[in-house]
C-alpha atoms as a PDB file:
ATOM      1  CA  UNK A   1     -25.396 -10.508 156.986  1.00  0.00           C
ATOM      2  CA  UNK A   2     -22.582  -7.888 158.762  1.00  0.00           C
ATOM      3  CA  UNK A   3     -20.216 -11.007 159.136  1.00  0.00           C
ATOM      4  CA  UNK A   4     -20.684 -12.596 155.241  1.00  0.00           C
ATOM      5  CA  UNK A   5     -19.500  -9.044 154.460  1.00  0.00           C
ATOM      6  CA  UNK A   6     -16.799  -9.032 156.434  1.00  0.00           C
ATOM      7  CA  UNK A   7     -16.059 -12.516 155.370  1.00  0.00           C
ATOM      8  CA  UNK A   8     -15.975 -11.282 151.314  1.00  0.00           C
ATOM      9  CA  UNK A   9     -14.156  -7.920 153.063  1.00  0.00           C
ATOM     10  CA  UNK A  10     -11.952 -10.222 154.713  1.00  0.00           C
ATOM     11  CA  UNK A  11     -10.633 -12.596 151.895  1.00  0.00           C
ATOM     12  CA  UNK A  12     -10.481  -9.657 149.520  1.00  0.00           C
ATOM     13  CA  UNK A  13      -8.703  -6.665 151.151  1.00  0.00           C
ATOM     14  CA  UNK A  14      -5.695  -6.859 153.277  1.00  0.00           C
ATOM     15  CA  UNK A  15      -5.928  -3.275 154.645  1.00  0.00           C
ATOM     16  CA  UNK A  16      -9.477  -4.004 156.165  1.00  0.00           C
ATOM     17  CA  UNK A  17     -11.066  -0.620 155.972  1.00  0.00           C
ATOM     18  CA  UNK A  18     -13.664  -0.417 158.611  1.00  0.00           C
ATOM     19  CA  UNK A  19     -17.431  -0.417 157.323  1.00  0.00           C
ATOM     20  CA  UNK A  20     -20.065   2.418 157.788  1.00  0.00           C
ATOM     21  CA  UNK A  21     -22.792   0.611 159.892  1.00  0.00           C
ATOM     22  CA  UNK A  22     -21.213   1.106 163.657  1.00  0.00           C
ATOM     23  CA  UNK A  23     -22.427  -0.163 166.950  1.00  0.00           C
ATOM     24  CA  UNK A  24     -21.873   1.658 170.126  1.00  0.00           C
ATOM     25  CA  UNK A  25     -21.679   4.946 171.968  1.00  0.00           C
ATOM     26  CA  UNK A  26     -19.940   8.282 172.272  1.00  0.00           C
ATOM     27  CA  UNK A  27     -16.957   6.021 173.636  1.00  0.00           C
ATOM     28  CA  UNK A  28     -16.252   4.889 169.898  1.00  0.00           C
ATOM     29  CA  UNK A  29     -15.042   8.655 169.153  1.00  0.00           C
ATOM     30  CA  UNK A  30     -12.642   8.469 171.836  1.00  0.00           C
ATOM     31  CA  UNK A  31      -9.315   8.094 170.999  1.00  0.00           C
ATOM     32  CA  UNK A  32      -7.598   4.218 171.463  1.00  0.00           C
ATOM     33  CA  UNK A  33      -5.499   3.387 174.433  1.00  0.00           C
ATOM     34  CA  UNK A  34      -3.315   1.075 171.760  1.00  0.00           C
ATOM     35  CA  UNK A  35      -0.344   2.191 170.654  1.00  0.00           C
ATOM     36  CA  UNK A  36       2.536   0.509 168.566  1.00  0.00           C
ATOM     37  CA  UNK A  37       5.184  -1.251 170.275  1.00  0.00           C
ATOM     38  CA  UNK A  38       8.821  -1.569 168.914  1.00  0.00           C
ATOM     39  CA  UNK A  39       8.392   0.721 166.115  1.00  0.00           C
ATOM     40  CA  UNK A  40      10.753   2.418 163.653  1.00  0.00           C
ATOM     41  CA  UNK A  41      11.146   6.353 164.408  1.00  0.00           C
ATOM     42  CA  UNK A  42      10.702   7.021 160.803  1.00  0.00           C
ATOM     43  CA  UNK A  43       9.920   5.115 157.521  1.00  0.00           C
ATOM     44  CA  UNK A  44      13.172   4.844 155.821  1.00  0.00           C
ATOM     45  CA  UNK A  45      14.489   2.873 159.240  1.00  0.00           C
ATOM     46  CA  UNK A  46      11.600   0.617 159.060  1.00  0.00           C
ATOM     47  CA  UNK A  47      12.210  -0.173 155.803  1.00  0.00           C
ATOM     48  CA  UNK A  48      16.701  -0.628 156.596  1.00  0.00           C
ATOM     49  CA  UNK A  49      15.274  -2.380 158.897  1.00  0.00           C
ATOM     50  CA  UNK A  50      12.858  -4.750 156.591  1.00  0.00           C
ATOM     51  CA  UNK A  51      15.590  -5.331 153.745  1.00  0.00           C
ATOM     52  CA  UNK A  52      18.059  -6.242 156.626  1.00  0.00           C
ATOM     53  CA  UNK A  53      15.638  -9.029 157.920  1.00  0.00           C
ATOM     54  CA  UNK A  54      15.241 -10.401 154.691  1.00  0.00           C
ATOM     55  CA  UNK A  55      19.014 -10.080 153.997  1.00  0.00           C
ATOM     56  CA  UNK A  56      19.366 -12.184 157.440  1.00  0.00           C
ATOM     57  CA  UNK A  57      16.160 -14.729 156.618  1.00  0.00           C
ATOM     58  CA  UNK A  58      14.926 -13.980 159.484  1.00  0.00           C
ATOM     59  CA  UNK A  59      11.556 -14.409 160.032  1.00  0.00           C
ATOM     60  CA  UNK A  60      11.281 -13.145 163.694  1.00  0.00           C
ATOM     61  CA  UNK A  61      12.648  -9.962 163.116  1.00  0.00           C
ATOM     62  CA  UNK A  62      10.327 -10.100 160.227  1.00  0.00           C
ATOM     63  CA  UNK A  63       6.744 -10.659 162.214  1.00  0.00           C
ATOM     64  CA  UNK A  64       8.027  -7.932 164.834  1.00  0.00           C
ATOM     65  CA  UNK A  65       8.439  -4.795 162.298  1.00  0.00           C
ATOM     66  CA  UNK A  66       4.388  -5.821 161.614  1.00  0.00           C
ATOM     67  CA  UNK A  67       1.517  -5.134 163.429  1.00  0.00           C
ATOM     68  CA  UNK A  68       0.661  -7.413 166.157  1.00  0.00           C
ATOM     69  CA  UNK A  69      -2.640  -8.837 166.805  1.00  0.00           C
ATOM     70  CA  UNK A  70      -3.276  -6.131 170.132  1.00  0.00           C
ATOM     71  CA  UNK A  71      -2.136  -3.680 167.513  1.00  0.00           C
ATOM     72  CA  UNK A  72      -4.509  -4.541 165.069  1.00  0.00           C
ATOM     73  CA  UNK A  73      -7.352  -5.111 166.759  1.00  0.00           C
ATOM     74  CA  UNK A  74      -7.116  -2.345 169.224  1.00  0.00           C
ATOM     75  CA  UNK A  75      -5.637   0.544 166.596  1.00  0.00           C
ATOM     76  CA  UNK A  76      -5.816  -0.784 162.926  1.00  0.00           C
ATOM     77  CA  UNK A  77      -8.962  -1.720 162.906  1.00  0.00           C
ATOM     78  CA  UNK A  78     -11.314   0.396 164.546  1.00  0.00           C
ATOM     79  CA  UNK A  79      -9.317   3.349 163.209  1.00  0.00           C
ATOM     80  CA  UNK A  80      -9.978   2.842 159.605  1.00  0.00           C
ATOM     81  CA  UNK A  81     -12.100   5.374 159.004  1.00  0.00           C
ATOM     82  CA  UNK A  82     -12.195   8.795 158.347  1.00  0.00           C
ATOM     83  CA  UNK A  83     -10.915  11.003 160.839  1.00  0.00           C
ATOM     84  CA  UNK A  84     -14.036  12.061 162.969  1.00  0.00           C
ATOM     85  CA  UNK A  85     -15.982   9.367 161.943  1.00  0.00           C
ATOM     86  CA  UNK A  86     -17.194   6.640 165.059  1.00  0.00           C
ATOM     87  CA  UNK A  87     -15.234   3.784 165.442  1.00  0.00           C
ATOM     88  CA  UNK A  88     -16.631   0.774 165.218  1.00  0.00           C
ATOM     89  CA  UNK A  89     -16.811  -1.902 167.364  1.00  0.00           C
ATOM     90  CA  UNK A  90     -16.499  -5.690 166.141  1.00  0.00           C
ATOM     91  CA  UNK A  91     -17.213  -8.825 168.400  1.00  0.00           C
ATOM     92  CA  UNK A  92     -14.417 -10.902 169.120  1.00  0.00           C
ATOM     93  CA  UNK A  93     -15.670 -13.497 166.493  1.00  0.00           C
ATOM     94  CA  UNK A  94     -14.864 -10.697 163.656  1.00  0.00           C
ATOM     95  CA  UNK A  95     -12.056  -9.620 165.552  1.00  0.00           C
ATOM     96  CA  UNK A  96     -10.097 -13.226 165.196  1.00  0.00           C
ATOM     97  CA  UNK A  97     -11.206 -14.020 162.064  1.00  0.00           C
ATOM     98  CA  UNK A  98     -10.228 -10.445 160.585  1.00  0.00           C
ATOM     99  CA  UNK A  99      -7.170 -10.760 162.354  1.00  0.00           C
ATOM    100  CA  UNK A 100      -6.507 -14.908 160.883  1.00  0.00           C
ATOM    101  CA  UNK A 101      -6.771 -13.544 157.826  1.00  0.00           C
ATOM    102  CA  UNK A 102      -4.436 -10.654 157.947  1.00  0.00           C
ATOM    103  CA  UNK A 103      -1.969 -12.805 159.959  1.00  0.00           C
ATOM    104  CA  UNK A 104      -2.082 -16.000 158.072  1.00  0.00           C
ATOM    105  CA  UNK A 105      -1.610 -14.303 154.656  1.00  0.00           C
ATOM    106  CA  UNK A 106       1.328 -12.000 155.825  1.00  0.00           C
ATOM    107  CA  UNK A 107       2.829 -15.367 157.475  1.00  0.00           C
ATOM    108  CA  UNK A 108       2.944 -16.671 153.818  1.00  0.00           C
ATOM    109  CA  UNK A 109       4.031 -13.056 151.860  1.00  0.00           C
ATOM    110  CA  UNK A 110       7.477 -13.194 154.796  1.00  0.00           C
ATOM    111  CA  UNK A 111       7.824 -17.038 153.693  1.00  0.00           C
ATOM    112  CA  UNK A 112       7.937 -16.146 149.868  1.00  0.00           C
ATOM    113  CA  UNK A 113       9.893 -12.715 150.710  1.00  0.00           C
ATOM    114  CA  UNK A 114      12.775 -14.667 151.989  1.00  0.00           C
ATOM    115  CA  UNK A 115      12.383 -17.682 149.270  1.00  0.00           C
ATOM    116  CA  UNK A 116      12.584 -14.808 146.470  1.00  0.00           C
ATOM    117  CA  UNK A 117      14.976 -11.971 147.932  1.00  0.00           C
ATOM    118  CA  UNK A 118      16.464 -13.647 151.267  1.00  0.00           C
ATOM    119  CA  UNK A 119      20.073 -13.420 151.606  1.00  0.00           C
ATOM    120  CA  UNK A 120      21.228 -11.164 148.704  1.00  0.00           C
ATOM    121  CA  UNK A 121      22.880  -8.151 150.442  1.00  0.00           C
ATOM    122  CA  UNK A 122      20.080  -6.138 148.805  1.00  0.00           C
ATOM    123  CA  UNK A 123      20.424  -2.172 149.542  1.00  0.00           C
ATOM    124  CA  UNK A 124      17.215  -0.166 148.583  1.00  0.00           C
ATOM    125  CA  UNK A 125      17.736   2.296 145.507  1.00  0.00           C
ATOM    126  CA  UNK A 126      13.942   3.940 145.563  1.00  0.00           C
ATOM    127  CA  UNK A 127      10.739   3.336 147.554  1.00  0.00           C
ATOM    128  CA  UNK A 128       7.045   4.189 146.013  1.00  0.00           C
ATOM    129  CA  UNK A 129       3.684   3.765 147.673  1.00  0.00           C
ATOM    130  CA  UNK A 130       1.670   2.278 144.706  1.00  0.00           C
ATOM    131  CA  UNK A 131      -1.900   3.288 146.288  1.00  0.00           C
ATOM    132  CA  UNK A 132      -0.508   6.373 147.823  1.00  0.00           C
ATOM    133  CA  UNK A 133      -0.989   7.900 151.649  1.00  0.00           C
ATOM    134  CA  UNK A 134      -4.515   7.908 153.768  1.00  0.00           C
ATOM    135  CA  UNK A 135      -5.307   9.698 156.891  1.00  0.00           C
ATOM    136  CA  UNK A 136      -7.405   7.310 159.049  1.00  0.00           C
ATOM    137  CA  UNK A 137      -8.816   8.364 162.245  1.00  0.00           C
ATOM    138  CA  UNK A 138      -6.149   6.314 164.265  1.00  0.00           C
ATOM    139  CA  UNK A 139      -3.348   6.865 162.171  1.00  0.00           C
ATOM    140  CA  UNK A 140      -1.613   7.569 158.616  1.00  0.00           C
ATOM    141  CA  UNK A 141      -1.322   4.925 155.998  1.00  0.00           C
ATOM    142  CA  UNK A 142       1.465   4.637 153.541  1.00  0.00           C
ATOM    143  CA  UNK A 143      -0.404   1.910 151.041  1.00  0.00           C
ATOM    144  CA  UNK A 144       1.470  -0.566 149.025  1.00  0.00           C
ATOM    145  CA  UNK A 145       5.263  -0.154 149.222  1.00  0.00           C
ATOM    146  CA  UNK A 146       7.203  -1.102 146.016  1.00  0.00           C
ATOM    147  CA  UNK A 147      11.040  -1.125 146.662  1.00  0.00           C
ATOM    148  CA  UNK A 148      13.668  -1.135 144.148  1.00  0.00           C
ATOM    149  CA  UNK A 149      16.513  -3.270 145.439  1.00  0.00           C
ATOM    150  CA  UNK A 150      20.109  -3.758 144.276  1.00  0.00           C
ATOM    151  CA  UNK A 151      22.453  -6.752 145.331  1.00  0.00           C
ATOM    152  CA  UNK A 152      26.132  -6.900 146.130  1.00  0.00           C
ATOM    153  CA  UNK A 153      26.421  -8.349 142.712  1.00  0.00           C
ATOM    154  CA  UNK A 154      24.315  -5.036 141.286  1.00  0.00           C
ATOM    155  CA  UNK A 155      21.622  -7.125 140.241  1.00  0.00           C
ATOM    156  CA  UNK A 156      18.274  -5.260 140.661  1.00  0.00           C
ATOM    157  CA  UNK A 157      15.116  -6.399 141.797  1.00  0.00           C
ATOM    158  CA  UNK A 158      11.208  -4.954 142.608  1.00  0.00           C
ATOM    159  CA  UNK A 159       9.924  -6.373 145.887  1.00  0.00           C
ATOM    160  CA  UNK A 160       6.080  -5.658 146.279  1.00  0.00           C
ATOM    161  CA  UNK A 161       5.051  -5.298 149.647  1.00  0.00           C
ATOM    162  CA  UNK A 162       2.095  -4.468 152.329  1.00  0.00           C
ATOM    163  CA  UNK A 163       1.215  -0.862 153.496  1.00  0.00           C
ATOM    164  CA  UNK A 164       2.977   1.080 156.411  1.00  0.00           C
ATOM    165  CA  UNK A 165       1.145   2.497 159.478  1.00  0.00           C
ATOM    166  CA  UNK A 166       2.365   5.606 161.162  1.00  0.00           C
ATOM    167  CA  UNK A 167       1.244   5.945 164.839  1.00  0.00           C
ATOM    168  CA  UNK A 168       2.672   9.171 166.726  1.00  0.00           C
ATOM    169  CA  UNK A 169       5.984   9.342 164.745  1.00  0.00           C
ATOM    170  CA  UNK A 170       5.892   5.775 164.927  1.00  0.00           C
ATOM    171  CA  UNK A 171       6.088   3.303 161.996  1.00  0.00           C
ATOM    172  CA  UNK A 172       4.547  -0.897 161.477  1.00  0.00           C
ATOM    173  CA  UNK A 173       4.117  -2.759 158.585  1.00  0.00           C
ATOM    174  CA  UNK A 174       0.565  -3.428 158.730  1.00  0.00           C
ATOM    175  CA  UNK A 175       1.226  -6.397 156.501  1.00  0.00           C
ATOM    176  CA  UNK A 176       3.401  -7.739 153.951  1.00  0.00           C
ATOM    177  CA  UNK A 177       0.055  -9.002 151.759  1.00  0.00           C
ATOM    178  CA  UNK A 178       0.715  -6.867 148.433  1.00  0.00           C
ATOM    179  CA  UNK A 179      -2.930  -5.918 146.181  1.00  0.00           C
END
């Protein structure tokens, strides 16, 4: 039954958000030894850094300012839940298949990112988070980023992206799958 749920959770919410039923000890309360890896100091360089990637088409530079699966697994993850709430603990079976589904569709959102606003010169003229910011045990989320672009040719655009995860000052896409 826990993995049909995460199987409907799965297909149906990009940002998994962990689910109440936990397995485990005192050691899920303990903070994770995880942390990001080639992260942006601050959200505003994360996202210069985004718009320059598509800019570029280039989807390396793309899959790097995102989580990676050791991120994900070891921080996302388990830390979606309120702050002082147990972690919980998934078998490696959820674990891939949670991450698959995260990876796969955010491996398709850079494709069409770089189909649709690759290559324009696009500067950012405002940011919003459509869904807002959440405190997670693990870390802060910044859901849902909208950006307002302009082109050298001062043609504007909205580019609907993925949610943000701030780790110790530190800032990953989580994914570029938009709600």
């Amino acid at each position: 039954m826990r993995f049909k749920r995460l199987l409907l959770l799965g297909a149906l919410c990009p940002l998994f958000v962990a689910m109440p039923d936990v397995r485990g000890s005192d050691e899920a309360k303990a903070a994770p030894a995880v942390r990001l890896e080639h992260a942006a100091p601050s959200i505003d360089k994360l996202i210069d850094e985004f718009v320059a990637a598509i800019n570029d088409k280039d989807k390396a530079r793309l899959r790097q300012l995102r989580v990676s699966q050791e991120e994900y697994v070891g921080l996302i993850l388990p830390g979606s839940v309120q702050p002082g709430t147990r972690r919980p603990q998934y078998n490696q079976e959820e674990t891939e298949y949670l991450w698959g589904m995260l990876n796969g569709k955010s491996i398709y959102a850079e494709a069409g990112l770089i189909a649709s606003f690759g290559g324009h010169n696009a500067t950012v003229t405002q940011k919003e988070f459509r869904k807002g910011i959440t405190q997670y045990a693990d870390y802060t989320a910044y859901k849902q980023l909208t950006l307002t672009l302009k082109d050298d040719k001062g043609t504007e655009a909205t580019m609907r992206i993925g949610s943000i995860a701030e780790v110790d000052g530190q800032f990953k896409f989580i994914s570029y799958v938009r709600d």
